[in-house]
C-alpha atoms as a PDB file:
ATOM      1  CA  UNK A   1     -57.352 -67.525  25.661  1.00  0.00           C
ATOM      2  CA  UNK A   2     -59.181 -64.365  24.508  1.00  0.00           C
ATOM      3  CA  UNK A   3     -62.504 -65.047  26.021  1.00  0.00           C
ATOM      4  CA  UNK A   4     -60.279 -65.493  29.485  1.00  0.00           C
ATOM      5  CA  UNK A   5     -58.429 -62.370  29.231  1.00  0.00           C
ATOM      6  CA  UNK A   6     -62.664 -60.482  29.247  1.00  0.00           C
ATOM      7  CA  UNK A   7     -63.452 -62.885  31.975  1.00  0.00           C
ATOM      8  CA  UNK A   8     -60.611 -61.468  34.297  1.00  0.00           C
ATOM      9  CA  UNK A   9     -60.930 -58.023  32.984  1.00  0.00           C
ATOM     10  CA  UNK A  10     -64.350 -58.000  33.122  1.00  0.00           C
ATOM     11  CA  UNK A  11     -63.971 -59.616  37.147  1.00  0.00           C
ATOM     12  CA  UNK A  12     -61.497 -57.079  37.781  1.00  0.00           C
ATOM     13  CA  UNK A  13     -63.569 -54.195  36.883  1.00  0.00           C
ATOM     14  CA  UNK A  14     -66.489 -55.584  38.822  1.00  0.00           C
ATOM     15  CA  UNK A  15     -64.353 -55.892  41.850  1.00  0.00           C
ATOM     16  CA  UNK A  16     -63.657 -52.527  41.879  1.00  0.00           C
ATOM     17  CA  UNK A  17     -66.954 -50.861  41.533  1.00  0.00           C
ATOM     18  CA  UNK A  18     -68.708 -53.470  43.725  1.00  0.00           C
ATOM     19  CA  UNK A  19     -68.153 -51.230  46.641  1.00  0.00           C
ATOM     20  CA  UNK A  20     -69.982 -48.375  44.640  1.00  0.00           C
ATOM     21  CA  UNK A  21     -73.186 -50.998  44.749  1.00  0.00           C
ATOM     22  CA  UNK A  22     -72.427 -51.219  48.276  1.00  0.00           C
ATOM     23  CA  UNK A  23     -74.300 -47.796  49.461  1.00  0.00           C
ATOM     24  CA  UNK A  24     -77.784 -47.833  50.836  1.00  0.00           C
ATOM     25  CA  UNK A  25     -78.320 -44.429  49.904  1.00  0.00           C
ATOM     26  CA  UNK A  26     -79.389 -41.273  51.844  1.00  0.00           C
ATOM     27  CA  UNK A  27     -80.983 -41.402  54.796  1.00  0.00           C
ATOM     28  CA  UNK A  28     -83.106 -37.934  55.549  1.00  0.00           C
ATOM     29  CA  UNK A  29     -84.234 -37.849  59.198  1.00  0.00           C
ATOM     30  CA  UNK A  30     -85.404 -33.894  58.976  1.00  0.00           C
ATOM     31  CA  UNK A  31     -88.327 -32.933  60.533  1.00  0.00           C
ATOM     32  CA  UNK A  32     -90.553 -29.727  59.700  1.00  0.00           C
ATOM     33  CA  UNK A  33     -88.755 -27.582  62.201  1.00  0.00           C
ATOM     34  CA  UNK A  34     -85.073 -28.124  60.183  1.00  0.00           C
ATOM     35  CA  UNK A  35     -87.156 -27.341  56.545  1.00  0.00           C
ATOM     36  CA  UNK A  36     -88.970 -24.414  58.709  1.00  0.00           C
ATOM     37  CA  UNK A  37     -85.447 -23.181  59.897  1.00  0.00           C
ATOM     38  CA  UNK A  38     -84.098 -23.375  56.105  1.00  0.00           C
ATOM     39  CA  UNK A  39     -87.262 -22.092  54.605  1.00  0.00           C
ATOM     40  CA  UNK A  40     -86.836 -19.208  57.179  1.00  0.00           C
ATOM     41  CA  UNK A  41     -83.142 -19.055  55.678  1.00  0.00           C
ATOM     42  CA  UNK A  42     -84.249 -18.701  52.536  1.00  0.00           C
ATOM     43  CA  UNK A  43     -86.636 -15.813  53.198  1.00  0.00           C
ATOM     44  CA  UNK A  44     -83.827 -13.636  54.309  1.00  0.00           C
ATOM     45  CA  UNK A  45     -81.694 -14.655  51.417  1.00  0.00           C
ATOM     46  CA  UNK A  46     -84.365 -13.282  48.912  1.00  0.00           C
ATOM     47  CA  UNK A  47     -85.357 -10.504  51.284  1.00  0.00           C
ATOM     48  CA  UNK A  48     -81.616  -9.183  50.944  1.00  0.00           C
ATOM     49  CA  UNK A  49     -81.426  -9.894  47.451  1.00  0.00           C
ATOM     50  CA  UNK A  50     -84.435  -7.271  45.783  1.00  0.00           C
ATOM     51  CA  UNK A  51     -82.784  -4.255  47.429  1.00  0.00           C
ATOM     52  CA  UNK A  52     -79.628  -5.046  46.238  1.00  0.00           C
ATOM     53  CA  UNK A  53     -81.174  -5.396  42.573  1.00  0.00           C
ATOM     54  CA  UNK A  54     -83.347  -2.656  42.887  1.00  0.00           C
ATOM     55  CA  UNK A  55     -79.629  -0.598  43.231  1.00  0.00           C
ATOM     56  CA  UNK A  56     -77.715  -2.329  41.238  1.00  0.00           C
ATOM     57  CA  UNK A  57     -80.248  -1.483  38.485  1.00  0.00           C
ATOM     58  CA  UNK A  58     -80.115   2.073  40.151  1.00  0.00           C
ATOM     59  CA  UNK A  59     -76.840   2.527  39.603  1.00  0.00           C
ATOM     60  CA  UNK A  60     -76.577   1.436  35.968  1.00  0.00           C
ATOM     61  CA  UNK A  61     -79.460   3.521  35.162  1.00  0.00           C
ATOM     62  CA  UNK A  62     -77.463   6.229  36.014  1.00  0.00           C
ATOM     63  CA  UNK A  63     -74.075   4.960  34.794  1.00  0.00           C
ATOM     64  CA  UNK A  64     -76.543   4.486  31.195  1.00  0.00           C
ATOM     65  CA  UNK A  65     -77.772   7.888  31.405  1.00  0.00           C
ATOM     66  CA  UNK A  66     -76.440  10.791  29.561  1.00  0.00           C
ATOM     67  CA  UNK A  67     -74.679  14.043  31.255  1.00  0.00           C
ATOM     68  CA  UNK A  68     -77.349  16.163  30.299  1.00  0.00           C
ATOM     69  CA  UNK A  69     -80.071  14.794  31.952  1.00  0.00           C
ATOM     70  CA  UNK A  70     -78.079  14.296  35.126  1.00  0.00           C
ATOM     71  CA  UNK A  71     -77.217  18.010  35.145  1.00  0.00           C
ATOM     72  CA  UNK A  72     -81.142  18.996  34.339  1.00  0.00           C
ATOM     73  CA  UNK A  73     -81.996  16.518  37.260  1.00  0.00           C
ATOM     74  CA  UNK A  74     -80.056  18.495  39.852  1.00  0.00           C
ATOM     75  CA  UNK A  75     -80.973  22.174  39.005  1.00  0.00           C
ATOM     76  CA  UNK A  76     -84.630  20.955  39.530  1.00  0.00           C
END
């Protein structure tokens, strides 16, 4: 009776996740020009990225500094 009750739980399971068995997987049909086009993406990403950095870091440099060396900055 008990090795029934696995059977049918065990069947039941199964016949749920069979359809997970049931994909082929992914099919990638890209060609250079769609990796050129997102590798071309990606290069304006990155090129808008450093100048933001390059202020953020800017800005907390000066956020970091002290009020003395500000002032002494802009009577130069």
């Amino acid at each position: 009776m008990k090795a029934l009750r696995i059977t049918s739980l065990f069947a039941g399971l199964m016949s749920i996740a069979s359809s997970a068995f049931a994909s082929g997987g992914r099919v990638d049909n890209s060609g250079f020009v769609v990796w050129a086009f997102l590798g071309f993406c990606a290069l304006i990403v990155v090129a808008q990225l450093v100048p933001a950095l390059l202020v953020m870091l800017g800005v907390v440099k000066g956020v970091a500094s002290s009020k003395d060396a500000a002032l002494q900055e802009t009577t130069k």
